[in-house]
N, C-alpha and C. Protein backbone atom coordinates (compact mmCIF):
# COMPACT_ATOMS: atom_id res chain seq x y z
N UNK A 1 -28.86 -6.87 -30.07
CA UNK A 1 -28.45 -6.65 -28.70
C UNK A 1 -29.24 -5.51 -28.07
N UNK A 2 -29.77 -4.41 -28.65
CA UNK A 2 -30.35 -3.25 -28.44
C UNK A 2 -31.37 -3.92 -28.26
N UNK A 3 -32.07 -4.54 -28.88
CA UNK A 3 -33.78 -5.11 -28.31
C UNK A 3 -33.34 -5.93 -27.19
N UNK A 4 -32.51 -6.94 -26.56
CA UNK A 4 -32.71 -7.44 -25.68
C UNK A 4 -32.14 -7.13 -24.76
N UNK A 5 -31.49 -5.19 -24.71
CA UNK A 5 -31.03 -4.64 -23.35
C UNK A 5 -30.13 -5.25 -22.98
N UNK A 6 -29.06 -5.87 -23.94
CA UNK A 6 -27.23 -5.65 -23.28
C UNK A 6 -26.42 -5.38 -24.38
N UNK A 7 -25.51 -4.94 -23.75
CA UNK A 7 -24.09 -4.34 -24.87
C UNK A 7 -22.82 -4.98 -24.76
N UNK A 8 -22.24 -4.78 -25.16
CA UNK A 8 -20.70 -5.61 -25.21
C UNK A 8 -20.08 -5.15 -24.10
N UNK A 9 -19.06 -5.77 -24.02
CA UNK A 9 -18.06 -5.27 -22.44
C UNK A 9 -17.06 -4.54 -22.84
N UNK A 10 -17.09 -3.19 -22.43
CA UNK A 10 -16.19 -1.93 -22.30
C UNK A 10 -15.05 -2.33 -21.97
N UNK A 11 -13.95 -1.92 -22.99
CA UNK A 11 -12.49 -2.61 -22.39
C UNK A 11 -11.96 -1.64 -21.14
N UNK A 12 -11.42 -1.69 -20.31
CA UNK A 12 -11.02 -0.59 -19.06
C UNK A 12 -9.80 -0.60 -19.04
N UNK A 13 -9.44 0.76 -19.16
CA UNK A 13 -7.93 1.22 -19.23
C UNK A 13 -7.00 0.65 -17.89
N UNK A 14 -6.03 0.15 -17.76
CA UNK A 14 -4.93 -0.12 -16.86
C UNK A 14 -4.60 1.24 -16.21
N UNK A 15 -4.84 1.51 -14.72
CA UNK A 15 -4.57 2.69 -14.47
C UNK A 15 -3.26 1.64 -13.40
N UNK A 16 -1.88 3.03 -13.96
CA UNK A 16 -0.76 2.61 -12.36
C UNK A 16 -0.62 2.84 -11.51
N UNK A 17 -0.53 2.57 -10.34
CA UNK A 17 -0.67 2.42 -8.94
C UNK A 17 1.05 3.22 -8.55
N UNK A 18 2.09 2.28 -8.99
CA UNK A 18 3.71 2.43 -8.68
C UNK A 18 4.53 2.77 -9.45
N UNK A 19 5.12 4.25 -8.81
CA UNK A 19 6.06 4.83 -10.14
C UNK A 19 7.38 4.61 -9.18
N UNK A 20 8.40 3.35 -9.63
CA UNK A 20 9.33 3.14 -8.89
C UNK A 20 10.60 3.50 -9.89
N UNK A 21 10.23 4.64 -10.73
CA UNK A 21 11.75 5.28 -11.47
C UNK A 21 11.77 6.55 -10.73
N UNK A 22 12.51 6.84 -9.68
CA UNK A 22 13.07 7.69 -8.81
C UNK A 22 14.64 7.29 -8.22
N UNK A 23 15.02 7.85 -7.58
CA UNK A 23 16.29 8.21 -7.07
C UNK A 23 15.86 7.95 -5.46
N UNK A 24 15.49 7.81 -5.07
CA UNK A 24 15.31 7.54 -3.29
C UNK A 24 16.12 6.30 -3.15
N UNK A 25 16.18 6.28 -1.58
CA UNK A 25 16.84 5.09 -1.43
C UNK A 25 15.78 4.16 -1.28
N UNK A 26 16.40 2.71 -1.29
CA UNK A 26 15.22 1.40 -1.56
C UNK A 26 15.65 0.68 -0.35
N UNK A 27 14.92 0.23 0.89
CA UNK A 27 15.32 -1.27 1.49
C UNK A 27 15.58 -2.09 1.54
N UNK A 28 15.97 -3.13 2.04
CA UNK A 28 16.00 -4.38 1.35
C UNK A 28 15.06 -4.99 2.55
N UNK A 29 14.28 -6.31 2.02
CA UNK A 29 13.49 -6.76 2.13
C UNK A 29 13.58 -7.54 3.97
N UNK A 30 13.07 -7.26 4.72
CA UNK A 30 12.70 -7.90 6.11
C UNK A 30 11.95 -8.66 6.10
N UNK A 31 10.71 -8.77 5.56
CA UNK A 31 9.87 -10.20 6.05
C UNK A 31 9.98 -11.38 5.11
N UNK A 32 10.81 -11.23 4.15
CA UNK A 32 10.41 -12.26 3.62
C UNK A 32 10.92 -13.84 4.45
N UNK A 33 9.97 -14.92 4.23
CA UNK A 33 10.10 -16.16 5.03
C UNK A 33 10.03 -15.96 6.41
N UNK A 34 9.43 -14.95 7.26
CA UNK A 34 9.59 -14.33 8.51
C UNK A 34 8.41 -14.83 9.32
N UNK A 35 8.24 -15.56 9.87
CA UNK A 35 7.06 -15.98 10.48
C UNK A 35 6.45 -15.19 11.75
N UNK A 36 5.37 -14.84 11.39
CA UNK A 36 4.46 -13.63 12.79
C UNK A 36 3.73 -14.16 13.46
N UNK A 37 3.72 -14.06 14.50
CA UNK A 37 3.26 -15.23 15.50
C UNK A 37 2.25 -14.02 16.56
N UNK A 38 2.07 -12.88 16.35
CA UNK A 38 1.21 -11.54 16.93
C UNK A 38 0.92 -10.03 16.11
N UNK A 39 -0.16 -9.67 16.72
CA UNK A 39 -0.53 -8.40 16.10
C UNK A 39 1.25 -7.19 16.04
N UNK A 40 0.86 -6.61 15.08
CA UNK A 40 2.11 -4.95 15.29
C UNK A 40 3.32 -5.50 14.80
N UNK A 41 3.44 -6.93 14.31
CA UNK A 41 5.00 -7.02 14.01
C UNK A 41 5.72 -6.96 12.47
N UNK A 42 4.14 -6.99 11.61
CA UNK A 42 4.39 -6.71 10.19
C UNK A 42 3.41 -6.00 10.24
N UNK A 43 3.76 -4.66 9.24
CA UNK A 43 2.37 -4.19 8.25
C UNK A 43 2.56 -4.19 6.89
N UNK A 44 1.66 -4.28 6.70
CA UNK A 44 1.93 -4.19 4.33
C UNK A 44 0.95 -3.49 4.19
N UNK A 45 1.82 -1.90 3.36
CA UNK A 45 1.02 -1.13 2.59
C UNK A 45 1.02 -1.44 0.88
N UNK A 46 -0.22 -0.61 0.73
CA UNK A 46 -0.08 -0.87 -0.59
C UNK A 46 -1.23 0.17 -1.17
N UNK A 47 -1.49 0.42 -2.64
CA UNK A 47 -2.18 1.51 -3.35
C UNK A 47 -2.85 0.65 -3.98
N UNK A 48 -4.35 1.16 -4.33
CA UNK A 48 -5.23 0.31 -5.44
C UNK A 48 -6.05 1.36 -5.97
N UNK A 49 -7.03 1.19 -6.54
CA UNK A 49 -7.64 2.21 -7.27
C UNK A 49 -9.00 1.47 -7.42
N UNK A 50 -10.13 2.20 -7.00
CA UNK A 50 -11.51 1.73 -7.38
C UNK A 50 -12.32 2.64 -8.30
N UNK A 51 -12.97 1.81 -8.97
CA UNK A 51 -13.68 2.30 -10.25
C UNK A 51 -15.17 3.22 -9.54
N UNK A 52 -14.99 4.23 -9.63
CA UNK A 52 -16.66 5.06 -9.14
C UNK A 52 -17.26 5.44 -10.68
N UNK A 53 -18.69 5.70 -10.82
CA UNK A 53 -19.56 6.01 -11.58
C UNK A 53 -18.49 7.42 -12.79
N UNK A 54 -18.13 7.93 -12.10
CA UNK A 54 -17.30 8.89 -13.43
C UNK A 54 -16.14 9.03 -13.65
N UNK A 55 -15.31 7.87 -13.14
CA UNK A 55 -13.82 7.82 -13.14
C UNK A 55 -13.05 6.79 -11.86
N UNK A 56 -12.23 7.11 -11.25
CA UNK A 56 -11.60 6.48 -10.16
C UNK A 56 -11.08 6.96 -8.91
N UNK A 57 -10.97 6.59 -8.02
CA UNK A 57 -10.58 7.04 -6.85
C UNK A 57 -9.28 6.17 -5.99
N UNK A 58 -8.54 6.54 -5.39
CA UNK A 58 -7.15 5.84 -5.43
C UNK A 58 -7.42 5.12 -3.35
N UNK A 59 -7.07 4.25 -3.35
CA UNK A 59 -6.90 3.67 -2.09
C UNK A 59 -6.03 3.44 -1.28
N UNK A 60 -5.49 3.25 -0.34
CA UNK A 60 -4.26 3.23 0.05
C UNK A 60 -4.46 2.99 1.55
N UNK A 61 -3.89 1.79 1.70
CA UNK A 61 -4.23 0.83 3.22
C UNK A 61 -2.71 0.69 3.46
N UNK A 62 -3.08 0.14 4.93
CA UNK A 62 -2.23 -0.35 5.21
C UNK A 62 -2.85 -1.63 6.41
N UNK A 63 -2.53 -3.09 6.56
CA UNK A 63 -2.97 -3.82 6.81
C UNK A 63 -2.04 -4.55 7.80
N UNK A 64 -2.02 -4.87 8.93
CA UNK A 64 -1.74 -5.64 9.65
C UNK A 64 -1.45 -7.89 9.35
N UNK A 65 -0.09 -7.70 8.49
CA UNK A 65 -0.14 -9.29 8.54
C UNK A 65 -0.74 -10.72 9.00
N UNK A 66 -0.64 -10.36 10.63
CA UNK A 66 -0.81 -11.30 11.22
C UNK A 66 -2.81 -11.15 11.22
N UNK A 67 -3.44 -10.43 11.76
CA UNK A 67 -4.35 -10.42 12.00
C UNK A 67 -5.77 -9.98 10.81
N UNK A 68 -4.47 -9.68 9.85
CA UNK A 68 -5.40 -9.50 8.44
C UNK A 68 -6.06 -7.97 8.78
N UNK A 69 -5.94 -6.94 9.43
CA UNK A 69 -7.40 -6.41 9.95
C UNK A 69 -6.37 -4.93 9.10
N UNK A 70 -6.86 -4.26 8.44
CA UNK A 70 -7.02 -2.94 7.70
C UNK A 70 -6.15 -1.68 8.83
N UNK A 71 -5.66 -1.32 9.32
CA UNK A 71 -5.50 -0.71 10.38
C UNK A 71 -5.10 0.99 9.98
N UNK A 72 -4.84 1.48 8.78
CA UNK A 72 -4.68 2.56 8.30
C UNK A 72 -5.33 2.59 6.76
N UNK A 73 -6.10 3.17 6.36
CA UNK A 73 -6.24 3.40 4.95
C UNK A 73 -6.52 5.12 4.66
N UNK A 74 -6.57 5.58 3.75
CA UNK A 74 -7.44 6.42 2.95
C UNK A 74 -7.60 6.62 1.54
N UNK A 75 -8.47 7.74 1.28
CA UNK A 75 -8.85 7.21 -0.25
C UNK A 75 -8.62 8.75 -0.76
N UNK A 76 -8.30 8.72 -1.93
CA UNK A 76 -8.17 10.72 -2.72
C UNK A 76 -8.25 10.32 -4.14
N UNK A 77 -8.18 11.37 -4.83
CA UNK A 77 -8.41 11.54 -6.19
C UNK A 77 -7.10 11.35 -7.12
N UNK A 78 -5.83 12.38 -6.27
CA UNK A 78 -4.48 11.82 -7.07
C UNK A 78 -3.73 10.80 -5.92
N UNK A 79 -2.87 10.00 -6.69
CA UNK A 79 -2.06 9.30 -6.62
C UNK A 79 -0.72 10.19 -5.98
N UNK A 80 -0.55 10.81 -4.75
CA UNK A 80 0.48 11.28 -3.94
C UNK A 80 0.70 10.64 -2.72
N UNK A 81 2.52 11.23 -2.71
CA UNK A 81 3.10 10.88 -1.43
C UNK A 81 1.72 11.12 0.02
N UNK A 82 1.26 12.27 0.21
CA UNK A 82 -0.05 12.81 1.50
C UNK A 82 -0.97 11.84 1.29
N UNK A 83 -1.63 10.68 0.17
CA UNK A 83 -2.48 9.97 0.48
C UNK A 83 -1.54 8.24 1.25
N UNK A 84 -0.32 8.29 0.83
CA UNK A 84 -0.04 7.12 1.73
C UNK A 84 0.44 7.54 3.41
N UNK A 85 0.55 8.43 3.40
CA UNK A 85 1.18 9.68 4.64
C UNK A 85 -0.48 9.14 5.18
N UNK A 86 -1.36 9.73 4.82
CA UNK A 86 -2.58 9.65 6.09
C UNK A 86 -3.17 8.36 6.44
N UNK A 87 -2.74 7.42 5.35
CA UNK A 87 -3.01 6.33 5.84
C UNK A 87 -2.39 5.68 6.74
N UNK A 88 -0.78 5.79 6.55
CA UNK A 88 -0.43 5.96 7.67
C UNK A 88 -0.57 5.80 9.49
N UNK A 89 -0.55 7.48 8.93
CA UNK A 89 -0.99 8.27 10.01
C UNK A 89 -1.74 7.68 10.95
N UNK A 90 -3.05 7.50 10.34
CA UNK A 90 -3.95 6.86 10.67
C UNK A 90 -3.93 5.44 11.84
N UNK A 91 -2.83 4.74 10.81
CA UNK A 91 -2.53 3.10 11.21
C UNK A 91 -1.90 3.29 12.21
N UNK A 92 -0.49 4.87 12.58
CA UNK A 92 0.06 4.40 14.20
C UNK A 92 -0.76 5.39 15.25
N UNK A 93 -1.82 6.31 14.90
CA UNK A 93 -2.90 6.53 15.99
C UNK A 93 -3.72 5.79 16.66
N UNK A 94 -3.49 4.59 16.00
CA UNK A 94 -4.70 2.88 16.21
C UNK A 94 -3.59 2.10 16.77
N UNK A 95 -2.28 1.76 16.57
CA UNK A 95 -1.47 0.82 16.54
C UNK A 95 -0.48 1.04 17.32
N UNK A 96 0.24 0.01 17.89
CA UNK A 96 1.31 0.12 18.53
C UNK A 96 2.08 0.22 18.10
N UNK A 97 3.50 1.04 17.88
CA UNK A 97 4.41 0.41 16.50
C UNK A 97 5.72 0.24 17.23
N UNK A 98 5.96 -0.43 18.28
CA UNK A 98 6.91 -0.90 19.14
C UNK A 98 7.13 -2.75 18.12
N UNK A 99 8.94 -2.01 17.91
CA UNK A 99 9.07 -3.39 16.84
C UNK A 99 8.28 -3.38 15.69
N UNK A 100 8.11 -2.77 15.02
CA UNK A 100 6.98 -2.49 14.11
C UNK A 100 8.07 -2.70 12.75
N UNK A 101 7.65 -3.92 11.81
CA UNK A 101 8.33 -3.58 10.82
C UNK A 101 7.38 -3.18 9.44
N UNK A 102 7.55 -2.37 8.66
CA UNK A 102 6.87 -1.55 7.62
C UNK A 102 6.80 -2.04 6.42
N UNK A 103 6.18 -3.00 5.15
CA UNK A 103 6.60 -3.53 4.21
C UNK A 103 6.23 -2.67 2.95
N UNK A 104 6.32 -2.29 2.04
CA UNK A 104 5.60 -1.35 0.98
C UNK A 104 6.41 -2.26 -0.34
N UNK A 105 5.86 -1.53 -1.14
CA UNK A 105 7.02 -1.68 -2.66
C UNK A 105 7.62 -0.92 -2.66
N UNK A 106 8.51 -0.16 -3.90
CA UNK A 106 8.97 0.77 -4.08
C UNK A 106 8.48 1.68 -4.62
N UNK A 107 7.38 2.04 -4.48
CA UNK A 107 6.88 3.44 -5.17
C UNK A 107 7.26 4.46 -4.48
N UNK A 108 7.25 5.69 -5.12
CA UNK A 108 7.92 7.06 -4.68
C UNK A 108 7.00 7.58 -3.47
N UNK A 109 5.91 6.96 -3.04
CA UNK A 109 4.93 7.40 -2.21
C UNK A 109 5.22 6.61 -0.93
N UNK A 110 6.26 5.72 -0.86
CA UNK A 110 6.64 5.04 0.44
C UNK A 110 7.99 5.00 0.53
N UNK A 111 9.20 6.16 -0.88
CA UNK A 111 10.24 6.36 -0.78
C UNK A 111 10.86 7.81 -0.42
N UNK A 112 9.54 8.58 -0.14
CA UNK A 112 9.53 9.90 -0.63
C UNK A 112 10.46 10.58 1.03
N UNK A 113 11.12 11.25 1.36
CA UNK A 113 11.48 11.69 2.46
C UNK A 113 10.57 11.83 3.25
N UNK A 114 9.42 12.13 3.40
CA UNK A 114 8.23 12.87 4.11
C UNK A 114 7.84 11.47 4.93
N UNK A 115 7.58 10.57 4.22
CA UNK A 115 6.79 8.86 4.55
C UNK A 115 8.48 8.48 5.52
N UNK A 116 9.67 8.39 5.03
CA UNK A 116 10.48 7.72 5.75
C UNK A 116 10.68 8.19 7.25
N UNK A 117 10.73 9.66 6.69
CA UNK A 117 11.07 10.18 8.40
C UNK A 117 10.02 9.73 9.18
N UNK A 118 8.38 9.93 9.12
CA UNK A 118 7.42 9.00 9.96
C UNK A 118 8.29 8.09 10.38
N UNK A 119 8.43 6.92 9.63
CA UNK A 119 8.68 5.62 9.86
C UNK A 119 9.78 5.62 10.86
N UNK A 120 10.81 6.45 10.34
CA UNK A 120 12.03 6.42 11.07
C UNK A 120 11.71 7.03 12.48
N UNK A 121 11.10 8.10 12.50
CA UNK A 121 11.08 9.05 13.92
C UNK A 121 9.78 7.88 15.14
N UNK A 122 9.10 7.19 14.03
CA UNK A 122 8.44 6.41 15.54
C UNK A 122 9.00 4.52 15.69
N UNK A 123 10.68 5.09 15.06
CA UNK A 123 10.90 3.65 15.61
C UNK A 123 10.72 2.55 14.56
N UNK A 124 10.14 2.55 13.84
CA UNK A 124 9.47 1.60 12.17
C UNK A 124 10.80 0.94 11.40
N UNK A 125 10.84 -0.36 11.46
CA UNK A 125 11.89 -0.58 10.61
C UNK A 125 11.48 -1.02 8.98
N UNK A 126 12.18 -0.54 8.06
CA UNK A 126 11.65 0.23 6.67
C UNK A 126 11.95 -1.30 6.07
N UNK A 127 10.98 -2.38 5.33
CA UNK A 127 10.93 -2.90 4.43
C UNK A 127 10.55 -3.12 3.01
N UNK A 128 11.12 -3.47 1.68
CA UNK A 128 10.36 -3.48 0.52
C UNK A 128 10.53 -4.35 -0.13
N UNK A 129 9.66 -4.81 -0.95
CA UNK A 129 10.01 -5.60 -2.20
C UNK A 129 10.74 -5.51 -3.05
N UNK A 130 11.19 -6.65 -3.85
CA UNK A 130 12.02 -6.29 -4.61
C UNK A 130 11.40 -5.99 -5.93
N UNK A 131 12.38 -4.71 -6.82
CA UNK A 131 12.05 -4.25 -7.85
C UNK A 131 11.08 -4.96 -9.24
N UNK A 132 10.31 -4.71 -9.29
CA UNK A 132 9.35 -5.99 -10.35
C UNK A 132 8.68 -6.97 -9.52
N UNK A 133 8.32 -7.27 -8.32
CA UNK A 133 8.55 -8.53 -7.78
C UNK A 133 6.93 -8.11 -7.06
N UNK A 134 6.02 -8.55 -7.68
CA UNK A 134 4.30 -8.16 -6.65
C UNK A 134 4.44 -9.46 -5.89
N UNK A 135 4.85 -10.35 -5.73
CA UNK A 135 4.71 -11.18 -5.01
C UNK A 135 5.43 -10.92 -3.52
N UNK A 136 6.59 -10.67 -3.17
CA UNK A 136 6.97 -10.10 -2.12
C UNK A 136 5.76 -9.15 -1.49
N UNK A 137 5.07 -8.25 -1.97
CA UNK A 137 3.81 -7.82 -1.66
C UNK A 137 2.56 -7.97 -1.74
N UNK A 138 2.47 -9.17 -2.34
CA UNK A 138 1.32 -10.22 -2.82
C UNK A 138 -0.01 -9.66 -1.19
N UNK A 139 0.54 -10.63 -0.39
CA UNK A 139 -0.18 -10.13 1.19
C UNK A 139 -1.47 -9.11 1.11
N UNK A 140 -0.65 -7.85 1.17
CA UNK A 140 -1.38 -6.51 0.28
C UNK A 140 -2.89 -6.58 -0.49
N UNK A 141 -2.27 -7.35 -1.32
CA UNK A 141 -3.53 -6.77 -2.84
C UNK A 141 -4.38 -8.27 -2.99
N UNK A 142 -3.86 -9.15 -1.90
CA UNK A 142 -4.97 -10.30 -1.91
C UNK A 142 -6.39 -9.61 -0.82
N UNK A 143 -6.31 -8.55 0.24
CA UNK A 143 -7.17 -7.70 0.74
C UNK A 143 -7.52 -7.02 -0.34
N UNK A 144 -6.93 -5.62 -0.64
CA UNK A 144 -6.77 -5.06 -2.36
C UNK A 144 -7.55 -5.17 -3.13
């Protein structure tokens, strides 16, 4: 293999995205079977992680249902509540969020007090998946 310049394939560690053993409160689910018929009336966030040259870097969008189009993201090194906060952020400086409903999972980074009050103080009605369930957030991580 050394003379003809390839090597075997490096197994790659499972890094986690969602730590949903906390104490916050959880939503119950709004869009599911919900049909969107315009921009601003669902968003789905979600966390991913991309592989760079000496380790990883964490992602965190948030995407507009109907129109597919990215409308908040950012990217950091740890996995915290402030990297889904600026993505955010981000998404209602761009967005309208009149009727705006919010979809996430349950990770502590979209349960955390800091992320709800946003949601709550501009009006956002709070949706999630259910516990174990990536498909309720499927949407998400098919962009992802």
């Amino acid at each position: 293999m050394q003379e003809m310049g390839i090597q075997g394939r490096i197994k790659r560690k499972y890094i986690t995205t969602t730590n949903s053993k906390h104490n916050n409160r959880i939503y119950s689910n709004l869009v599911k079977d919900k049909e969107r018929t315009g921009i601003n009336q669902v968003w789905c966030a979600d966390i991913t992680y991309i592989r760079i040259l000496n380790g990883f870097v964490y992602l965190a969008a948030i995407i507009d249902i109907y129109s597919r189009k990215i409308v908040g993201y950012a990217i950091g090194k740890t996995l915290s509540p402030k990297l889904a906060i600026a993505a955010l952020s981000m998404a209602i400086v761009t967005r309208n969020t009149e009727g705006l409903i919010h979809h996430s999972d349950q990770g502590i980074q979209y349960t955390c007090k800091d992320y709800i009050k946003i949601l709550k103080d501009k009006g956002i009605r709070i949706s999630m998946s259910a516990k174990g369930n990536p498909y309720d957030n499927a949407t998400a991580l098919i962009i992802l």
